[in-house]
N, C-alpha and C. Protein backbone atom coordinates (compact mmCIF):
# COMPACT_ATOMS: atom_id res chain seq x y z
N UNK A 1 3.61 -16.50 -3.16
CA UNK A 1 3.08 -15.74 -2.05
C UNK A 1 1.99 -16.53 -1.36
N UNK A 2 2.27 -16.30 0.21
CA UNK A 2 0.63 -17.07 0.86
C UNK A 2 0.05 -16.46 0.89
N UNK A 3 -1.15 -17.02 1.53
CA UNK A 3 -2.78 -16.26 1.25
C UNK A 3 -2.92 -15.54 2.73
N UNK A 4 -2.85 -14.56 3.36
CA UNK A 4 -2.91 -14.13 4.38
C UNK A 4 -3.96 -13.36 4.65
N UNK A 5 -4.53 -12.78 6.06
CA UNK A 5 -5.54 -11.87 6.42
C UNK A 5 -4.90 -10.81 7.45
N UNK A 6 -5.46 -9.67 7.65
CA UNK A 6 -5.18 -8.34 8.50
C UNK A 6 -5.59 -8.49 9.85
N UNK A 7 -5.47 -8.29 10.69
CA UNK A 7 -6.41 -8.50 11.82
C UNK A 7 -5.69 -7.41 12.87
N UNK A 8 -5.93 -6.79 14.00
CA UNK A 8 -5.43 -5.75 14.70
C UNK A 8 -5.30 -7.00 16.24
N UNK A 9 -4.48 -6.69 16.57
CA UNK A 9 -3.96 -7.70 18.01
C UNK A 9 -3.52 -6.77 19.54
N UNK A 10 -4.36 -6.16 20.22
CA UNK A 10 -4.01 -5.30 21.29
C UNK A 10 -4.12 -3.78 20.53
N UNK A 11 -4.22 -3.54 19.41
CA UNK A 11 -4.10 -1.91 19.07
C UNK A 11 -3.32 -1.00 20.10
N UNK A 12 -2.21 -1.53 20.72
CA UNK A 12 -1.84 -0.76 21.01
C UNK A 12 -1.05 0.27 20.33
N UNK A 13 -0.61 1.81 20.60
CA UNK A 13 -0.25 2.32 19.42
C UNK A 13 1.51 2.30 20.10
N UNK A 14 2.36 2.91 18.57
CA UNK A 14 3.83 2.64 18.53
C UNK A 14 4.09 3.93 19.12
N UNK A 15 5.62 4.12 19.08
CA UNK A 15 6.27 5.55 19.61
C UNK A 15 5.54 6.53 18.95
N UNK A 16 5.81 7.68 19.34
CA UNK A 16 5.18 8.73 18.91
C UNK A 16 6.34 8.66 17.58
N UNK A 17 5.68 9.62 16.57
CA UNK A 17 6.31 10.13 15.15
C UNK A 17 5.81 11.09 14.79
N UNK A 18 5.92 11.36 13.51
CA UNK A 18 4.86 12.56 12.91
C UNK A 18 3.70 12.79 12.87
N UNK A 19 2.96 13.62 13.36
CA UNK A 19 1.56 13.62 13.00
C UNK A 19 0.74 13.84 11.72
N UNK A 20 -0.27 13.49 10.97
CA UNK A 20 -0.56 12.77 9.56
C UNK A 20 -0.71 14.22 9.53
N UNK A 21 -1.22 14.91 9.86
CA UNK A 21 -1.39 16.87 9.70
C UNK A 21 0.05 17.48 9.38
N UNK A 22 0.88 16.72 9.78
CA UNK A 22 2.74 17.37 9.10
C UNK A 22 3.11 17.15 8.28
N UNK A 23 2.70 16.11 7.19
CA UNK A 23 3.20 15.72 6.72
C UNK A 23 2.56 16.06 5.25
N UNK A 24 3.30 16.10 4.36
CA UNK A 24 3.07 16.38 2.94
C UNK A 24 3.51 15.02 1.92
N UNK A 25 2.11 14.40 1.69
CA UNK A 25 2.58 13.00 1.11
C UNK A 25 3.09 12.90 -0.53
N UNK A 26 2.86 14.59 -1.07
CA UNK A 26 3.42 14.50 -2.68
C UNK A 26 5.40 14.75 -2.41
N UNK A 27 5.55 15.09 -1.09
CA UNK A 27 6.86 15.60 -1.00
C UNK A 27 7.34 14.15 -0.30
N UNK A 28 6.99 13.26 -0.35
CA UNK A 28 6.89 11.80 0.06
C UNK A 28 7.21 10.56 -1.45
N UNK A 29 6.49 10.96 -1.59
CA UNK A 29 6.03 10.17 -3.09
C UNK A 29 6.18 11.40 -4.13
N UNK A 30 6.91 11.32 -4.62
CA UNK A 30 7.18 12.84 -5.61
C UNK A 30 6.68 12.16 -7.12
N UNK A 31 6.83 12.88 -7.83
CA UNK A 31 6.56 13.04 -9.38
C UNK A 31 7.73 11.64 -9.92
N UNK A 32 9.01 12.37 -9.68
CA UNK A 32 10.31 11.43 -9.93
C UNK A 32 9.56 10.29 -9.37
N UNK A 33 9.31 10.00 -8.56
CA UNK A 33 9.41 8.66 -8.07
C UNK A 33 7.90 7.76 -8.91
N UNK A 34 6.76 8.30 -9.14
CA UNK A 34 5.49 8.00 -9.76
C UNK A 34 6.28 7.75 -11.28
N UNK A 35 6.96 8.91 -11.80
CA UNK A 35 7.34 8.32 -13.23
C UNK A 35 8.48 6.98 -13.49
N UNK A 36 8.97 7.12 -12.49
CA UNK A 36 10.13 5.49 -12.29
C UNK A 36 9.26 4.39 -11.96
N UNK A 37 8.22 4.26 -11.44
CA UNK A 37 7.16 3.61 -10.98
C UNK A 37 6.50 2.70 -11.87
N UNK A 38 5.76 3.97 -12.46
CA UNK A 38 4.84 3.72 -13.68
C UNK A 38 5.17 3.48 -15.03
N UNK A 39 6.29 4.18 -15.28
CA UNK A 39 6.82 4.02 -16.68
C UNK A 39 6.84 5.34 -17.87
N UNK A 40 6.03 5.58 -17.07
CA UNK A 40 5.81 7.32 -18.51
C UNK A 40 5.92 8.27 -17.20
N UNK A 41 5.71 9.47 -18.27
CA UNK A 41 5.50 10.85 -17.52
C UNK A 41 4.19 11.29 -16.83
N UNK A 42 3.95 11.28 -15.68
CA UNK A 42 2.61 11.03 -15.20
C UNK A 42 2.12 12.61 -14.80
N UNK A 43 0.62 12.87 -14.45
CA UNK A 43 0.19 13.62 -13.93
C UNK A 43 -0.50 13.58 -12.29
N UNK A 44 -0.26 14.91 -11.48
CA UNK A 44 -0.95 15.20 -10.30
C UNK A 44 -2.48 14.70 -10.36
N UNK A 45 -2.49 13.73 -9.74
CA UNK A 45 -4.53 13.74 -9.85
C UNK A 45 -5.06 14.44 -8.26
N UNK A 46 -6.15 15.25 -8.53
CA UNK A 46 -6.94 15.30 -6.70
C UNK A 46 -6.87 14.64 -5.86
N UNK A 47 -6.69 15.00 -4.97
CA UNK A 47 -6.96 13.87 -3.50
C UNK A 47 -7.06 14.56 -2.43
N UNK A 48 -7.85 13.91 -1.45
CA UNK A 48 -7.98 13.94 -0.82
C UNK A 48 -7.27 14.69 0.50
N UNK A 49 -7.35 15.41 1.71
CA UNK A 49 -6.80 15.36 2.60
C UNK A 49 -5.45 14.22 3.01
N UNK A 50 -4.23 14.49 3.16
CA UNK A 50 -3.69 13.57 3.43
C UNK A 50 -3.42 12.23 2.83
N UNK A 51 -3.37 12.81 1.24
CA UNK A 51 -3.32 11.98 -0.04
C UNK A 51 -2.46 12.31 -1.03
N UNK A 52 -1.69 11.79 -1.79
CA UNK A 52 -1.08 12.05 -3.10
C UNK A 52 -1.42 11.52 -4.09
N UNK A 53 -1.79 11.43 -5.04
CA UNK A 53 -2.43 10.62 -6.29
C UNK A 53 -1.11 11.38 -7.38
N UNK A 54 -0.99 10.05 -8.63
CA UNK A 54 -0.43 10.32 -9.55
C UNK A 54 -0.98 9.59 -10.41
N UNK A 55 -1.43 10.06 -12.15
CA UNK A 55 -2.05 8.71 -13.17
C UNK A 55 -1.00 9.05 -14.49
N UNK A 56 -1.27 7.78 -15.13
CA UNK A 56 -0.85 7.95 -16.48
C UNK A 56 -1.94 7.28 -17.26
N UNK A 57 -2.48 7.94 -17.55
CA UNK A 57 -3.23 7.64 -19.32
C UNK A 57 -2.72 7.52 -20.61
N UNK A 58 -2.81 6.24 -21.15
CA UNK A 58 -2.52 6.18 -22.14
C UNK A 58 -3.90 6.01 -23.64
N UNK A 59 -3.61 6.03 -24.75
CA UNK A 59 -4.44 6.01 -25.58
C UNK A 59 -5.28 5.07 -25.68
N UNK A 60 -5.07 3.81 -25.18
CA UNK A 60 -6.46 2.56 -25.29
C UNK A 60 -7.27 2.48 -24.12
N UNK A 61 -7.18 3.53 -23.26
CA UNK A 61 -8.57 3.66 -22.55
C UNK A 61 -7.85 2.98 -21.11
N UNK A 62 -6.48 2.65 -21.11
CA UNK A 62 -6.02 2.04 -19.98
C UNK A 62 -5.38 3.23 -18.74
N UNK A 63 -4.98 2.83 -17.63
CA UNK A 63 -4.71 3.89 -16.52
C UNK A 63 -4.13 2.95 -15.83
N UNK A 64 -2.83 3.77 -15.46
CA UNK A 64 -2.20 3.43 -14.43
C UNK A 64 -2.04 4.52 -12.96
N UNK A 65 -1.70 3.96 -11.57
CA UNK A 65 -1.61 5.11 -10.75
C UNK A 65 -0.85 4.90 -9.40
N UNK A 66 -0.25 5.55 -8.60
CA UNK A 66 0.20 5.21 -7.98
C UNK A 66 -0.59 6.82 -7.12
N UNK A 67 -0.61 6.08 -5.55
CA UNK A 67 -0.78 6.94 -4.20
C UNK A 67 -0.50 6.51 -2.95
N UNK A 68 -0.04 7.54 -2.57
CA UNK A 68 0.29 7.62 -1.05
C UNK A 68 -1.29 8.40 -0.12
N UNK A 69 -1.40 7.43 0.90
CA UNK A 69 -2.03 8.03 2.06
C UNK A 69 -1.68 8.23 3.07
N UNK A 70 -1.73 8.83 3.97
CA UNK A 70 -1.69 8.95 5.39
C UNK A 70 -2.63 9.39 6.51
N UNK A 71 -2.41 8.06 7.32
CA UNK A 71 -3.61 7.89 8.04
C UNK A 71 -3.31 7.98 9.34
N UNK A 72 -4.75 8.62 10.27
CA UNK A 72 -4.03 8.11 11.71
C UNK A 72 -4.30 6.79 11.98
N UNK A 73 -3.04 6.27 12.88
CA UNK A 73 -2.86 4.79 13.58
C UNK A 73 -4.18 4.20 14.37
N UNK A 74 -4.55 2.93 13.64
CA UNK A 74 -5.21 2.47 14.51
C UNK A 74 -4.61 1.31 15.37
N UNK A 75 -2.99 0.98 15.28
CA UNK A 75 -2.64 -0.32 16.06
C UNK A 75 -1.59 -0.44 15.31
N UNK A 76 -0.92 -2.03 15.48
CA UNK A 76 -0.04 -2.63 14.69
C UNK A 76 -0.70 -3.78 14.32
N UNK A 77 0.08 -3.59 12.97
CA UNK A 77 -0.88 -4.90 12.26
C UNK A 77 -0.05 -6.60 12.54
N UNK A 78 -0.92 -7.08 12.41
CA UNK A 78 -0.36 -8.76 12.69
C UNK A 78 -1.01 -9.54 11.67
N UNK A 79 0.19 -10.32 10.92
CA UNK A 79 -0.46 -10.92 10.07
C UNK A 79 -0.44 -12.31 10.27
N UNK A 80 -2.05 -12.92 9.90
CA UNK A 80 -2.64 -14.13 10.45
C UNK A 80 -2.75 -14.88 8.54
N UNK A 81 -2.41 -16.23 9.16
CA UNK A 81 -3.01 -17.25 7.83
C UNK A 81 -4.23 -17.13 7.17
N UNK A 82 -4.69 -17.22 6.51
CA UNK A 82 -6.11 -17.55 6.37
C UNK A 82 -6.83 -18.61 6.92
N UNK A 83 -5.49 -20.05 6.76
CA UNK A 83 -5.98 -21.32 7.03
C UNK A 83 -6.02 -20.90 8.68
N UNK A 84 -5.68 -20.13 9.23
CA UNK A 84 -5.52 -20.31 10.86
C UNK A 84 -7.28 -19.69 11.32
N UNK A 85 -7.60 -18.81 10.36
CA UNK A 85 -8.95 -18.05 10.48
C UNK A 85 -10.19 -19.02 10.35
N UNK A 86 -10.89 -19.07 11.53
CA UNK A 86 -12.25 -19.59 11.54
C UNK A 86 -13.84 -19.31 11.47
N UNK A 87 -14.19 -19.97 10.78
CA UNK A 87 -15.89 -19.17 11.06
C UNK A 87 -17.00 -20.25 11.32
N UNK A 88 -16.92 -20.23 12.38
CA UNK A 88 -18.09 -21.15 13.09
C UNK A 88 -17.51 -22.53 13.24
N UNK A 89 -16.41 -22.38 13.74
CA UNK A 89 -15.44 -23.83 14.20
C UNK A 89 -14.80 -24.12 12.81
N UNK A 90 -14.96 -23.46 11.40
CA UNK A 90 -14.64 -24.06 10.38
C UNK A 90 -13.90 -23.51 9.63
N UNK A 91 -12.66 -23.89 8.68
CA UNK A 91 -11.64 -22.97 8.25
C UNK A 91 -12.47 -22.38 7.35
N UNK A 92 -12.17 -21.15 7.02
CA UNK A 92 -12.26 -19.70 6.27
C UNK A 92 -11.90 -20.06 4.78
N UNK A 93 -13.16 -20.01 4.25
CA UNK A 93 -12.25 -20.22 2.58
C UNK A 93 -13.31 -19.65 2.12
N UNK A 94 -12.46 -18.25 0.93
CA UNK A 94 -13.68 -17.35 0.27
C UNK A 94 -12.50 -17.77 -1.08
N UNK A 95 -13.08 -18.18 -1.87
CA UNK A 95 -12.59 -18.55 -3.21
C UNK A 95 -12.64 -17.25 -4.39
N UNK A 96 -13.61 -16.02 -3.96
CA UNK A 96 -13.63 -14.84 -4.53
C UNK A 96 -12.42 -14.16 -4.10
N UNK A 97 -11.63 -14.31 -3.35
CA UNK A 97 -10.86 -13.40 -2.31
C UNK A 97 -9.40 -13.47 -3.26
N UNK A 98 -9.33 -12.61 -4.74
CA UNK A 98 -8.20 -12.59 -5.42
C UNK A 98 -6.49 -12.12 -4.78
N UNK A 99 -6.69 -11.37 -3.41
CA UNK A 99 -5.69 -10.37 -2.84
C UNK A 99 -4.44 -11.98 -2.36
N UNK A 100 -3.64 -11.43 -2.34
CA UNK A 100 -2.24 -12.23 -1.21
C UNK A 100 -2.39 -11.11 -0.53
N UNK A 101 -1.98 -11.65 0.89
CA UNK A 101 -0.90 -10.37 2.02
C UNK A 101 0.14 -11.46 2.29
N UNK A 102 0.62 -10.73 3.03
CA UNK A 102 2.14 -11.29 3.33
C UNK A 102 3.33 -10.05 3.72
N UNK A 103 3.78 -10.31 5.10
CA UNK A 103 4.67 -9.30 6.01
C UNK A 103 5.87 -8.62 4.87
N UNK A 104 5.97 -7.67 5.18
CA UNK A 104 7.60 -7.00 4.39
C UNK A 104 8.12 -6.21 5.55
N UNK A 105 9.61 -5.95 4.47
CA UNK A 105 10.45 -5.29 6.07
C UNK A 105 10.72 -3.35 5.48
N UNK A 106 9.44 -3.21 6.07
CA UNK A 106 9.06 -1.79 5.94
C UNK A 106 8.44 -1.17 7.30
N UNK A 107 9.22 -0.20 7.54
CA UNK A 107 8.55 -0.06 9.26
C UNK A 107 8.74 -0.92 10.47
N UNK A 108 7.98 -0.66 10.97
CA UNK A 108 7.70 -1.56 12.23
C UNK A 108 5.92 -2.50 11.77
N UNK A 109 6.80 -3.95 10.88
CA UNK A 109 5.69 -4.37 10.84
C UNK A 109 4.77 -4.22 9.87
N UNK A 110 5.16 -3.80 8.24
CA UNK A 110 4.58 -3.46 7.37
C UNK A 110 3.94 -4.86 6.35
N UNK A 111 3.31 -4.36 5.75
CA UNK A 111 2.50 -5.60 5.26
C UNK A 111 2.10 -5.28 3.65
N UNK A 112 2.38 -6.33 2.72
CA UNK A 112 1.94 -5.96 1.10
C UNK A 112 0.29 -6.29 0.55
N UNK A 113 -0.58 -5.90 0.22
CA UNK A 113 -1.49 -6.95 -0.42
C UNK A 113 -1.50 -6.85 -1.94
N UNK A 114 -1.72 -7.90 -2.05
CA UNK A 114 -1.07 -8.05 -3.97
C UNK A 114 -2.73 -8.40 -4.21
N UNK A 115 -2.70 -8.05 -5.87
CA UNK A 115 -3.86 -8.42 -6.79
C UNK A 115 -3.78 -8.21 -8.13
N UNK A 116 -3.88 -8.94 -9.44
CA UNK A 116 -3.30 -8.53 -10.61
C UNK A 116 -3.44 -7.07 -10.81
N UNK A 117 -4.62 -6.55 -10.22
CA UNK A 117 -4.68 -5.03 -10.94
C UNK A 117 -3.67 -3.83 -9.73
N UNK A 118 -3.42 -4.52 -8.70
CA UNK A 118 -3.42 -3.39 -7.31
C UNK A 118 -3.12 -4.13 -6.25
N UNK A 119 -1.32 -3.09 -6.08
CA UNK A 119 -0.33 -3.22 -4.99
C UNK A 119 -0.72 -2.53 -3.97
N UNK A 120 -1.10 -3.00 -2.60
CA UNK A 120 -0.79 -1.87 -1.45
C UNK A 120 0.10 -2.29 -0.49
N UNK A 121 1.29 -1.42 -0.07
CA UNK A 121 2.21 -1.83 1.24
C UNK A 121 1.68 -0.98 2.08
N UNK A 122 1.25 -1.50 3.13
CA UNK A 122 0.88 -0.58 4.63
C UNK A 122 1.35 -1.01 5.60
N UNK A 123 1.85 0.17 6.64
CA UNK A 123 2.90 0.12 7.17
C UNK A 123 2.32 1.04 8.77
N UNK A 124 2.55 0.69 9.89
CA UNK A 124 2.18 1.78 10.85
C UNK A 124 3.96 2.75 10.98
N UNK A 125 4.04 3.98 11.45
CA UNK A 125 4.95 4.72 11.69
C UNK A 125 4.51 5.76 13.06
N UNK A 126 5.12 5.17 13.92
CA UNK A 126 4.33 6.19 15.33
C UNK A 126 3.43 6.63 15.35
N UNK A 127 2.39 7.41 15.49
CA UNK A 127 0.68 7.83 15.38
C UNK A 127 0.30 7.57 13.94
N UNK A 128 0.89 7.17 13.02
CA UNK A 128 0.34 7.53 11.53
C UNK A 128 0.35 6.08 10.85
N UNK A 129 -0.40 5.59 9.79
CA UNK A 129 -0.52 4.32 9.15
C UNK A 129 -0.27 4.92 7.76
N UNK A 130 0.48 4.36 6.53
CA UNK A 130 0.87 4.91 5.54
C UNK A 130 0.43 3.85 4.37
N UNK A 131 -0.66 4.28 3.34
CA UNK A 131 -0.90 3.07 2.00
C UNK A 131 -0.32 3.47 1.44
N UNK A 132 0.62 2.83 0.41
CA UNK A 132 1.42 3.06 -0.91
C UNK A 132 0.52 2.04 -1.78
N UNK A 133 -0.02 2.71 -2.41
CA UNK A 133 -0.92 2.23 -3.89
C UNK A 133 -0.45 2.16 -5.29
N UNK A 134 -0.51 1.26 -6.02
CA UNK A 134 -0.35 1.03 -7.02
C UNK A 134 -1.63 0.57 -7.46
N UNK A 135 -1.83 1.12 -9.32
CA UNK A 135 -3.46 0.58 -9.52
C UNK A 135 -2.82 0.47 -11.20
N UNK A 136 -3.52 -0.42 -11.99
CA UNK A 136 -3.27 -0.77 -13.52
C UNK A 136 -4.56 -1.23 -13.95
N UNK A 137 -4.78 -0.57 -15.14
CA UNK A 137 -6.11 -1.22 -15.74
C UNK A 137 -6.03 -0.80 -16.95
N UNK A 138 -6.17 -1.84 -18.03
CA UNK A 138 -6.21 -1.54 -19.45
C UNK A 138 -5.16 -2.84 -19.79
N UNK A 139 -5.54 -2.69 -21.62
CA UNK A 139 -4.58 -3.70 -22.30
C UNK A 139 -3.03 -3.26 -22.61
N UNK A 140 -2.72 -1.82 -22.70
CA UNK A 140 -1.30 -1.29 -22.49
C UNK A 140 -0.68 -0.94 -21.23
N UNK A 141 -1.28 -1.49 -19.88
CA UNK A 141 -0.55 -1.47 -18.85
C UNK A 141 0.12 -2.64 -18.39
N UNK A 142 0.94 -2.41 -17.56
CA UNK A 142 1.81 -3.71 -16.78
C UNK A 142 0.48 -4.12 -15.47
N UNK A 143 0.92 -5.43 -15.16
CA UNK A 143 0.42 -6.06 -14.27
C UNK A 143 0.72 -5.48 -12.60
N UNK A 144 -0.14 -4.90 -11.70
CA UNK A 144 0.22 -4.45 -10.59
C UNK A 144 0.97 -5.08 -10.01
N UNK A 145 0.82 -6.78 -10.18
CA UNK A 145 1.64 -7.34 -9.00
C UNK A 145 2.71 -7.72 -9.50
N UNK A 146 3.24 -7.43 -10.62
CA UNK A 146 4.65 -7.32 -11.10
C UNK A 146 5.46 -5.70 -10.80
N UNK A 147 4.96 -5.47 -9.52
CA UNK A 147 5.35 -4.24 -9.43
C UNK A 147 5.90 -4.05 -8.19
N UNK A 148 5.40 -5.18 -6.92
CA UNK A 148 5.52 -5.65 -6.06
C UNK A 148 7.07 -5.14 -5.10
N UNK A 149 7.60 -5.47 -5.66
CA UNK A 149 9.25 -5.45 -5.42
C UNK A 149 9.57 -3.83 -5.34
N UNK A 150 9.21 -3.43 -6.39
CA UNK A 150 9.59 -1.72 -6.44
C UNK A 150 8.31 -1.29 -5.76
N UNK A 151 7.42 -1.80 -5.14
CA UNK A 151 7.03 -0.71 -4.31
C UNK A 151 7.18 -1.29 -2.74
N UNK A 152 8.01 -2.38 -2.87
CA UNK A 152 8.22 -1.95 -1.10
C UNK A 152 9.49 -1.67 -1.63
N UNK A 153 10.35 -1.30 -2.02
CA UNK A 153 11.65 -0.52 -1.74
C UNK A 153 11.15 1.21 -1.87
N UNK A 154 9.81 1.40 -2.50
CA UNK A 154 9.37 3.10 -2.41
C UNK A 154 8.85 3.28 -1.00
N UNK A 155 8.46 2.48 -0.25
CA UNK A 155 7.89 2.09 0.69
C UNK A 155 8.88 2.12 1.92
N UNK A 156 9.88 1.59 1.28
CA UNK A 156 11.19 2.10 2.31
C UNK A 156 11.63 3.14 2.37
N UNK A 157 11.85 3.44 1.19
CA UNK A 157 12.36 5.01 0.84
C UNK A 157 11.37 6.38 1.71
N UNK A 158 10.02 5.84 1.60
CA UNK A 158 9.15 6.92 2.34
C UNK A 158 9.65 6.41 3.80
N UNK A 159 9.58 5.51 4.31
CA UNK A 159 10.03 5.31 5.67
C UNK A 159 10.69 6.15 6.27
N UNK A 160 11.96 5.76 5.23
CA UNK A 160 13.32 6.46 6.05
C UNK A 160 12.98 7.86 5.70
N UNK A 161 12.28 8.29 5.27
CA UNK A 161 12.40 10.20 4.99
C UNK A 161 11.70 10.52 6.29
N UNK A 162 10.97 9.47 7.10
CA UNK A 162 10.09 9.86 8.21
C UNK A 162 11.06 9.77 9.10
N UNK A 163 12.33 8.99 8.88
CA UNK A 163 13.10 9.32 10.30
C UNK A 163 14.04 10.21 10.64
């Protein structure tokens, strides 16, 4: 994977779609789909307005989770190099900066960022921007970014339920 950055280019916004107030993101991201995900039988966690959360706890203190958000649109995203990014005439290099991005074919224009602990695919869909989260932490969980693959095909799957 390359090392990529986010950046917004014209914000202009896409066709109209659903509005983030219609939409029900656990009937999006269901239970079935968090336990194929994650691996065990998971639970509903709180969230937020315009949120779905799902965790699994296991006995060594580790957690896994997967969520859906939905947001309103601020643009379409465009994804830029890092090496193309400058700061003060000089290429951009943050050596702390653990994430990849890199484009997927989700939406109009959707985008992954990877990190050993935590997957996000975000995606714009007519007025609305959509995170699909994945999160792992502990010594009995899998690696987030070995997860990569199955969550942009969940990522598709929420797509197409929007059309």
């Amino acid at each position: 994977m390359g090392v990529f950055a986010l950046v917004c280019a014209g914000c202009e916004r896409a066709a109209p779609g659903p509005k983030q107030t219609d939409l029900d993101p656990c009937s999006l991201v269901t239970e079935s789909d968090a336990t194929a995900l994650l691996g065990r039988p998971v639970v509903k966690q709180q969230a937020s307005s315009g949120a779905c959360a799902w965790a699994v706890d296991v006995p060594d203190d580790a957690r896994s989770s997967l969520g859906l958000e939905i947001k309103d649109h601020n643009g379409p995203f465009v994804i830029v190099k890092k090496a193309e990014i400058t700061m003060n005439g000089k290429p951009y290099v943050d050596t702390r900066d653990p994430w990849t991005v890199e484009q997927v074919p989700v939406g109009h224009g959707g985008m992954i960022k990877t990190s050993p602990s935590m997957v996000r695919v975000s995606w714009p869909h007519g007025d609305i921007r959509l995170d699909l989260t994945v999160q792992s932490a502990g010594p009995s969980t899998f690696t987030a970014a070995s997860k990569a693959e199955q969550m942009t095909r969940l990522a598709q799957k929420v797509d197409a339920a929007l059309r």
